[in-house]
C-alpha atoms as a PDB file:
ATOM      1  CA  UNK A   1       0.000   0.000   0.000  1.00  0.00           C
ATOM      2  CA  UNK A   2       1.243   3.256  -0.713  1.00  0.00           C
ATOM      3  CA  UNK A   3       2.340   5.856   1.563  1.00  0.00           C
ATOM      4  CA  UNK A   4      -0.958   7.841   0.642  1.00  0.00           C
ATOM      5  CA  UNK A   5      -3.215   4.852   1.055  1.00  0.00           C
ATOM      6  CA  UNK A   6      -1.891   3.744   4.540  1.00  0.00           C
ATOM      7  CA  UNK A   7      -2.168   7.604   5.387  1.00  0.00           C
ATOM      8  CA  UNK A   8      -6.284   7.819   4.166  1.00  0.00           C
ATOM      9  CA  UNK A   9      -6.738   4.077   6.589  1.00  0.00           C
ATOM     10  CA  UNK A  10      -4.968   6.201   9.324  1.00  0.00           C
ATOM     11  CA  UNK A  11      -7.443   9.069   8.895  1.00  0.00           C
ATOM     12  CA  UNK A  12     -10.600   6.656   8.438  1.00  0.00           C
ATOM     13  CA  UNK A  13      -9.106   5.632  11.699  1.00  0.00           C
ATOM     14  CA  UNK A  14      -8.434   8.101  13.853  1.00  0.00           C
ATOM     15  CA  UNK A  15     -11.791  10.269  12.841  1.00  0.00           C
ATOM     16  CA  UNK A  16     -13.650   7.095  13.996  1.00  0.00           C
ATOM     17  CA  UNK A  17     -11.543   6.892  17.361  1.00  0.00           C
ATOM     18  CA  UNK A  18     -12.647  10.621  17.833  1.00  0.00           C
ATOM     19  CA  UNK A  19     -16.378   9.758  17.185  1.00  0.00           C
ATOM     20  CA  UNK A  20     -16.233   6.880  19.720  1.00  0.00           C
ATOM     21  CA  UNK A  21     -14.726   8.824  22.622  1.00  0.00           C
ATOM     22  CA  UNK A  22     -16.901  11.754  22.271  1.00  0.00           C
ATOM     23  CA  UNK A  23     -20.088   9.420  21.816  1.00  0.00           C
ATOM     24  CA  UNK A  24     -19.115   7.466  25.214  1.00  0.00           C
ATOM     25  CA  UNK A  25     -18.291  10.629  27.069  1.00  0.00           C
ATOM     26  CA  UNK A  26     -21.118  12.415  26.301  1.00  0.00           C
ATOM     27  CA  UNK A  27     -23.489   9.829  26.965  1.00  0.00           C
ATOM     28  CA  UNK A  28     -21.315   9.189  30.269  1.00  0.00           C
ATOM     29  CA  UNK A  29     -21.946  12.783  30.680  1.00  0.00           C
ATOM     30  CA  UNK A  30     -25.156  13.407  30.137  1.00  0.00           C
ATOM     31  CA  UNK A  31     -26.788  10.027  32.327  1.00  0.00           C
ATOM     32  CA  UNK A  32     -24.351  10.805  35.360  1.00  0.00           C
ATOM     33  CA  UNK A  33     -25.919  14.664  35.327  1.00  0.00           C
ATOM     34  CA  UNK A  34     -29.342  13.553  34.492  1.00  0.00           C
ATOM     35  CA  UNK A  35     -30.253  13.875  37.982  1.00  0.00           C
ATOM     36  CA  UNK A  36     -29.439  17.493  37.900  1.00  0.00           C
ATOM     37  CA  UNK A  37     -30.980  18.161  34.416  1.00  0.00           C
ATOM     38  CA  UNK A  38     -34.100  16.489  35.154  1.00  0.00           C
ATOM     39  CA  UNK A  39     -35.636  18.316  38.207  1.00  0.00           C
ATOM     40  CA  UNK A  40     -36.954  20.647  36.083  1.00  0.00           C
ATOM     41  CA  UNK A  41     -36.838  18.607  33.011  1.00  0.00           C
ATOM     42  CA  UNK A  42     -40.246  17.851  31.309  1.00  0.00           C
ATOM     43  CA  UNK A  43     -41.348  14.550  30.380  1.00  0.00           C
ATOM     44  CA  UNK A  44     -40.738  15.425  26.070  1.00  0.00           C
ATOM     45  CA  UNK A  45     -37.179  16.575  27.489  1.00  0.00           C
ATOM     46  CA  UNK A  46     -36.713  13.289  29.251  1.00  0.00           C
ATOM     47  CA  UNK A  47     -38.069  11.112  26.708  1.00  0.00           C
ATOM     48  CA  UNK A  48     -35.700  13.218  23.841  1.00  0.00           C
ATOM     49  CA  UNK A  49     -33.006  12.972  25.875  1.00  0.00           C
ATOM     50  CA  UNK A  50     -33.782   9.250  26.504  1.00  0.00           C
ATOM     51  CA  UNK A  51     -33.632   9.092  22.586  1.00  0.00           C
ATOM     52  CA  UNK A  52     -30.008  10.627  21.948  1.00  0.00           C
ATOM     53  CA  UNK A  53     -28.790   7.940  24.221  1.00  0.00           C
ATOM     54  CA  UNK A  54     -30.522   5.460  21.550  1.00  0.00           C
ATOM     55  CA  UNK A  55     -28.103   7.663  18.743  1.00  0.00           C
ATOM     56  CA  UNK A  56     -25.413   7.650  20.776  1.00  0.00           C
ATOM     57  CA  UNK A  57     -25.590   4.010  21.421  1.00  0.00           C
ATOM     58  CA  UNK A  58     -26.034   3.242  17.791  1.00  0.00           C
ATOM     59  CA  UNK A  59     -23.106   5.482  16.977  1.00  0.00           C
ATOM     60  CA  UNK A  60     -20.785   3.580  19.157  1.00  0.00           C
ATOM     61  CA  UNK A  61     -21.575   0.102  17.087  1.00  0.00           C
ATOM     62  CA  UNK A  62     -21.102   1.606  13.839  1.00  0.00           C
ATOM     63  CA  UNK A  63     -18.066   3.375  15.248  1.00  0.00           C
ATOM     64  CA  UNK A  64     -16.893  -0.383  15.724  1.00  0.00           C
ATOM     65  CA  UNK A  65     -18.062  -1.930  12.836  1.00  0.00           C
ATOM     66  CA  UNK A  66     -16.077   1.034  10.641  1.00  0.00           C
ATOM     67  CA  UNK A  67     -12.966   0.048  12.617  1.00  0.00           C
ATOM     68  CA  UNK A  68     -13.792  -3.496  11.612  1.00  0.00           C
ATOM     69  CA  UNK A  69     -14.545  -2.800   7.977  1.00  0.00           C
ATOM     70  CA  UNK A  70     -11.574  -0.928   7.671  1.00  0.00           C
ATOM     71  CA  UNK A  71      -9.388  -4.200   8.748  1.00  0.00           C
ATOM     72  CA  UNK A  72     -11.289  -5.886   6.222  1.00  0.00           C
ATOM     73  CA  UNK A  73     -10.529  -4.046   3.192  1.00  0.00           C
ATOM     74  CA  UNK A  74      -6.812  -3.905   4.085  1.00  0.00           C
ATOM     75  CA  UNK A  75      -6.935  -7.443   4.714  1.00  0.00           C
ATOM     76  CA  UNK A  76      -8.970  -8.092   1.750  1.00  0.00           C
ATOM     77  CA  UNK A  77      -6.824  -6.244  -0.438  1.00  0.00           C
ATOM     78  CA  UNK A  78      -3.806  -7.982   0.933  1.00  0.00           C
ATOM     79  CA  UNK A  79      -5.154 -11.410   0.030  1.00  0.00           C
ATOM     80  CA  UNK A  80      -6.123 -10.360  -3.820  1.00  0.00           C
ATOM     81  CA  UNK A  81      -2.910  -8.216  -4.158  1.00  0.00           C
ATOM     82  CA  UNK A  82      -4.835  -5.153  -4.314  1.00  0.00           C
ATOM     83  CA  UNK A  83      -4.643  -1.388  -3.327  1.00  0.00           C
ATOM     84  CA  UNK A  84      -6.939  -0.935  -0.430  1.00  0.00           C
ATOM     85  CA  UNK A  85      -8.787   2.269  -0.665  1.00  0.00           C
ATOM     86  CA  UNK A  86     -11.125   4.083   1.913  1.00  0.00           C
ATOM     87  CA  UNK A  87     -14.184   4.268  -0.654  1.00  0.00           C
ATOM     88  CA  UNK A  88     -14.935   0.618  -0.156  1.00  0.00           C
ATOM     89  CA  UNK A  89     -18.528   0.725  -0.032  1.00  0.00           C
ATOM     90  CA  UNK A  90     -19.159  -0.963   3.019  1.00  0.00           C
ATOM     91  CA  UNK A  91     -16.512   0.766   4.878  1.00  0.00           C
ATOM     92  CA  UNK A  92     -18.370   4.300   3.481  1.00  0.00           C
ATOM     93  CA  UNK A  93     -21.581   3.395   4.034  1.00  0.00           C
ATOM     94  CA  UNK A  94     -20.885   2.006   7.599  1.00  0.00           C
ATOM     95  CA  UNK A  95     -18.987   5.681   8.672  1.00  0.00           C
ATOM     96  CA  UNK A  96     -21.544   7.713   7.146  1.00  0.00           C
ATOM     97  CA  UNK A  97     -24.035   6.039   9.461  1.00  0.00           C
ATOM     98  CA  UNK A  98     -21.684   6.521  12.669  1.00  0.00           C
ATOM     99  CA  UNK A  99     -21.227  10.099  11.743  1.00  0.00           C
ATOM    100  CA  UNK A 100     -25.133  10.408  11.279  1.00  0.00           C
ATOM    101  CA  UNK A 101     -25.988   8.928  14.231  1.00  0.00           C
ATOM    102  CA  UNK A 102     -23.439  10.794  16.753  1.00  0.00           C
ATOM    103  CA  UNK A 103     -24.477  14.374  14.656  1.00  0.00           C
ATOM    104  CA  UNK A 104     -28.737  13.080  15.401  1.00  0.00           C
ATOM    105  CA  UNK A 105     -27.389  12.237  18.876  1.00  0.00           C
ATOM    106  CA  UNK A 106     -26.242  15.426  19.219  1.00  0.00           C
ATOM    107  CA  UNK A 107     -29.266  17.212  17.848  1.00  0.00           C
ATOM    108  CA  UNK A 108     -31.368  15.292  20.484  1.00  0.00           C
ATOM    109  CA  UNK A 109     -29.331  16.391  23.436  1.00  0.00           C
ATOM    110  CA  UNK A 110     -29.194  20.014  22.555  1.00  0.00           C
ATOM    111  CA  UNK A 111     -32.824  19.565  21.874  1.00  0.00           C
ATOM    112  CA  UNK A 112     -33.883  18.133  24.778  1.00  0.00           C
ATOM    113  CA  UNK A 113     -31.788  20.740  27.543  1.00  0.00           C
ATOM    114  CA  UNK A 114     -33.761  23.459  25.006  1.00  0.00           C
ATOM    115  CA  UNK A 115     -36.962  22.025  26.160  1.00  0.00           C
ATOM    116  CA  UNK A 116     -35.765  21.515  29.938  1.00  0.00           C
ATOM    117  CA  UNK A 117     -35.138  25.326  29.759  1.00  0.00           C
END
């Protein structure tokens, strides 16, 4: 693989790690405050809230299964004496959903301490 290539799977990589860690730490976040944020939170607030933990959670799977599909094409690639590149379709398709998921996640929690407000 070229010096480019292994530099794009490093990228793929590393944006995925980023996703991950803010996904967990918000959610981490957000449930250990809850407490805090729901004494004056109303039950749409709660239930939103409740619901960005879903995207969150969702997030952190695809986050894996990226980091998984991104092994496979390498290895893939290896064993037909291919180039590996990061527009694989499943590895695309599987990191547009983790980014989608961790940007409605995100949506949902600023939505739902709007409507605690």
């Amino acid at each position: 693989m070229t010096d480019w290539g292994e530099r794009a799977f490093d990228g793929v990589a590393e944006i995925t790690k980023q996703v991950l860690t803010l996904a967990t730490g918000i959610t981490a976040l957000s449930i250990t405050f809850f407490k805090d944020f729901a004494t004056h939170a109303t039950p749409t607030s709660r239930t939103v809230m409740a619901w960005s933990w879903v995207a969150y959670g969702v997030s952190i799977v695809f986050g894996v299964l990226t980091l998984m599909a991104s092994a496979g094409v390498q290895q893939d690639a290896a064993d037909k004496g291919t180039t590996p590149t990061i527009n694989a379709g499943n590895l695309r398709v599987i990191g547009a959903l983790q980014l989608g998921t961790f940007l409605i996640g995100i949506a949902l929690t600023v939505a739902a301490g709007a409507l605690a407000v």
